[in-house]
N, C-alpha and C. Protein backbone atom coordinates (compact mmCIF):
# COMPACT_ATOMS: atom_id res chain seq x y z
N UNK A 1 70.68 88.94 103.35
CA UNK A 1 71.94 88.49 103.89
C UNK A 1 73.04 89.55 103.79
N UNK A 2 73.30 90.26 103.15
CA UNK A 2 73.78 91.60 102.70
C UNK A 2 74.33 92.53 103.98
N UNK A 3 73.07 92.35 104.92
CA UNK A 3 72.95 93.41 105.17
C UNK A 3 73.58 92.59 107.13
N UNK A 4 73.55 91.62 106.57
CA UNK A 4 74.87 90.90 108.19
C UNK A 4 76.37 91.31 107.77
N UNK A 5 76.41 91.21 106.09
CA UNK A 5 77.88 90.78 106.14
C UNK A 5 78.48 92.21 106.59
N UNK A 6 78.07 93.33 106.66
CA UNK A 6 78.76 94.74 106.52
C UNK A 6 79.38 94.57 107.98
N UNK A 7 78.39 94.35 109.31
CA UNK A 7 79.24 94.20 110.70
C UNK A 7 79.84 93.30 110.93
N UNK A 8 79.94 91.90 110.18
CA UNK A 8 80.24 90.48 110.08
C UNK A 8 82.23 91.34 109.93
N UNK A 9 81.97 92.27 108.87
CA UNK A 9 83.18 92.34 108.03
C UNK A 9 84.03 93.61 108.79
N UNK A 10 82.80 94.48 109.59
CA UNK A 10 83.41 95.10 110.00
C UNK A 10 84.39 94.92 111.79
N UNK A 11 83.96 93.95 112.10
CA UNK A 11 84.63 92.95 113.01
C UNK A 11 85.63 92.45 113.16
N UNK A 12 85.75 91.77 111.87
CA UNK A 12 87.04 91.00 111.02
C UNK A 12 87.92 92.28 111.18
N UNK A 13 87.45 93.30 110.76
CA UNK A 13 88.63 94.49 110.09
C UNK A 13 89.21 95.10 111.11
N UNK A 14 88.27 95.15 112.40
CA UNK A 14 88.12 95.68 113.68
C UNK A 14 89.64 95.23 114.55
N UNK A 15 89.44 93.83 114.69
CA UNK A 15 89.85 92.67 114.96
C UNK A 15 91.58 92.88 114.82
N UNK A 16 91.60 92.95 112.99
CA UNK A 16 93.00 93.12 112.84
C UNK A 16 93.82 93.98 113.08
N UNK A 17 93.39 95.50 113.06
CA UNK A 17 93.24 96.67 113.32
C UNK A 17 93.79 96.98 114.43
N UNK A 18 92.88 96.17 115.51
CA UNK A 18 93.53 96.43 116.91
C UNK A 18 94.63 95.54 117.27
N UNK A 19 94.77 94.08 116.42
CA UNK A 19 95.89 93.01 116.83
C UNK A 19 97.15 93.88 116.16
N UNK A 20 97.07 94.76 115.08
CA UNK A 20 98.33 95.18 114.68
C UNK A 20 98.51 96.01 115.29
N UNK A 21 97.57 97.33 115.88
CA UNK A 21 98.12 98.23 116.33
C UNK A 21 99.17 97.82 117.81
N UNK A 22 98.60 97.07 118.67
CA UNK A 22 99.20 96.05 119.93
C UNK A 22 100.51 95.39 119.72
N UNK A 23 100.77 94.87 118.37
CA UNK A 23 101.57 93.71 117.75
C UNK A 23 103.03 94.57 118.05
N UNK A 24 103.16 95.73 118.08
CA UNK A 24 104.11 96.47 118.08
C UNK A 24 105.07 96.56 119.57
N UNK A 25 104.32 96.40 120.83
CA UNK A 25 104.42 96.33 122.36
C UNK A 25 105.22 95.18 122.10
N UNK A 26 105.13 94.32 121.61
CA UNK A 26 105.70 92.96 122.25
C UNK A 26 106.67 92.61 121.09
N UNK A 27 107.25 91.54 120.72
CA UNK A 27 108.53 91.42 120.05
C UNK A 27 107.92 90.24 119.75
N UNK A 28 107.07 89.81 118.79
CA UNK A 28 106.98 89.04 117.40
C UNK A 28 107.74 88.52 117.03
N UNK A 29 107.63 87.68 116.42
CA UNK A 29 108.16 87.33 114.88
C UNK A 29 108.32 87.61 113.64
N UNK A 30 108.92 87.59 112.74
CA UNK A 30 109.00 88.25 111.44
C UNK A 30 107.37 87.88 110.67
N UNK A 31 107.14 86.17 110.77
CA UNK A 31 105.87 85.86 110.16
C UNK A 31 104.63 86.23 110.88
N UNK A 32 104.99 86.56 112.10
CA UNK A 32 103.52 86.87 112.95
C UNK A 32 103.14 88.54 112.52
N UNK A 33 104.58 89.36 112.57
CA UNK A 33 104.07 90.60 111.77
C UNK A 33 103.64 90.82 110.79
N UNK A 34 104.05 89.93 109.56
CA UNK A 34 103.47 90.03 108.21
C UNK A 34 102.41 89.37 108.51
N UNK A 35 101.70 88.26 108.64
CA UNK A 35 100.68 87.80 108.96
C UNK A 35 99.67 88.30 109.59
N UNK A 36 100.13 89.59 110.90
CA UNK A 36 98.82 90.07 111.04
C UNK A 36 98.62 91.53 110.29
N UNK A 37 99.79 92.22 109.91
CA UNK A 37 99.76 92.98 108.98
C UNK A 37 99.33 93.02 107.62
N UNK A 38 98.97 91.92 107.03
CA UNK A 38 98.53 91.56 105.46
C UNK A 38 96.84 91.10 106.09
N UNK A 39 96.53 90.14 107.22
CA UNK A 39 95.25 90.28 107.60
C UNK A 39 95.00 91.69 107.79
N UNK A 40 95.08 92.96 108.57
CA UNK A 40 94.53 93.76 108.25
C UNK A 40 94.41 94.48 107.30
N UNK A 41 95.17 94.15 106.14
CA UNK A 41 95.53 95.00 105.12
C UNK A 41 93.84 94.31 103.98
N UNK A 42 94.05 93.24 103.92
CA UNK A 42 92.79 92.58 103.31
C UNK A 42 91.49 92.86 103.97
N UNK A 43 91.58 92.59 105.55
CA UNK A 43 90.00 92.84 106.09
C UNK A 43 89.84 94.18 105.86
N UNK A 44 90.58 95.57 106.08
CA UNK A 44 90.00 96.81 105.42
C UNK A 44 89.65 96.64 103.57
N UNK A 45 90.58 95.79 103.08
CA UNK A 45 90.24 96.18 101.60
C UNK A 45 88.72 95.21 101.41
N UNK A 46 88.28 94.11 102.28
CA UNK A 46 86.97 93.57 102.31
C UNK A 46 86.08 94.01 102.66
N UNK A 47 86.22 95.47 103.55
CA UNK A 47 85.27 96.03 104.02
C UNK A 47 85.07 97.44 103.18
N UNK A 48 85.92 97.57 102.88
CA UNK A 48 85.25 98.35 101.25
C UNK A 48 84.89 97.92 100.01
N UNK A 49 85.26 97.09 99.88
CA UNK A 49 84.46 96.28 98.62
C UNK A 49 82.90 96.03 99.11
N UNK A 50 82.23 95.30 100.17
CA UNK A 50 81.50 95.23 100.83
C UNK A 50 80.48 97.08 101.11
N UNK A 51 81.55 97.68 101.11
CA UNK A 51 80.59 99.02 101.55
C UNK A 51 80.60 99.30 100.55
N UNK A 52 80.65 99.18 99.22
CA UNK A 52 80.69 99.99 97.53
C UNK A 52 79.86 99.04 96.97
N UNK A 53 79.10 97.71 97.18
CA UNK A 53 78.39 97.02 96.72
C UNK A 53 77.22 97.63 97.57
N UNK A 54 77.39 97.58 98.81
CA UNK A 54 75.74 98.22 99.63
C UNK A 54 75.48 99.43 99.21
C-alpha cells in the first residue's frame, strides 16, 4: 500500500501547488488565501514525510 500513497500524495501536493500559484490572478478572499496557502504548505510537508519513510 506504500507504494500508492507516494502519487496519491503527490497529487494532493500537485493540486495545491498549482491552486496557489493561480490564486494570485484573481482577487480572493483573505480565508480562501490562507486556506489554500496552508493546504499547500501541509501537502508538500506530507509528501516528504511520505518520501523519507519510502
Amino acid at each position: 500500500m506504500p507504494h500508492l500513497l507516494l502519487p496519491f500524495c503527490l497529487l494532493y501536493a500537485l493540486f495545491f501547488i498549482v491552486s496557489a500559484v493561480l490564486l494570485f490572478r484573481d482577487k480572493p478572499g483573505r480565508w480562501t488565501k490562507v486556506g489554500v496557502l496552508l493546504g499547500a504548505f501541509l501537502s508538500v510537508v506530507a509528501l516528504y514525510e511520505v518520501w523519507i519513510r519510502l
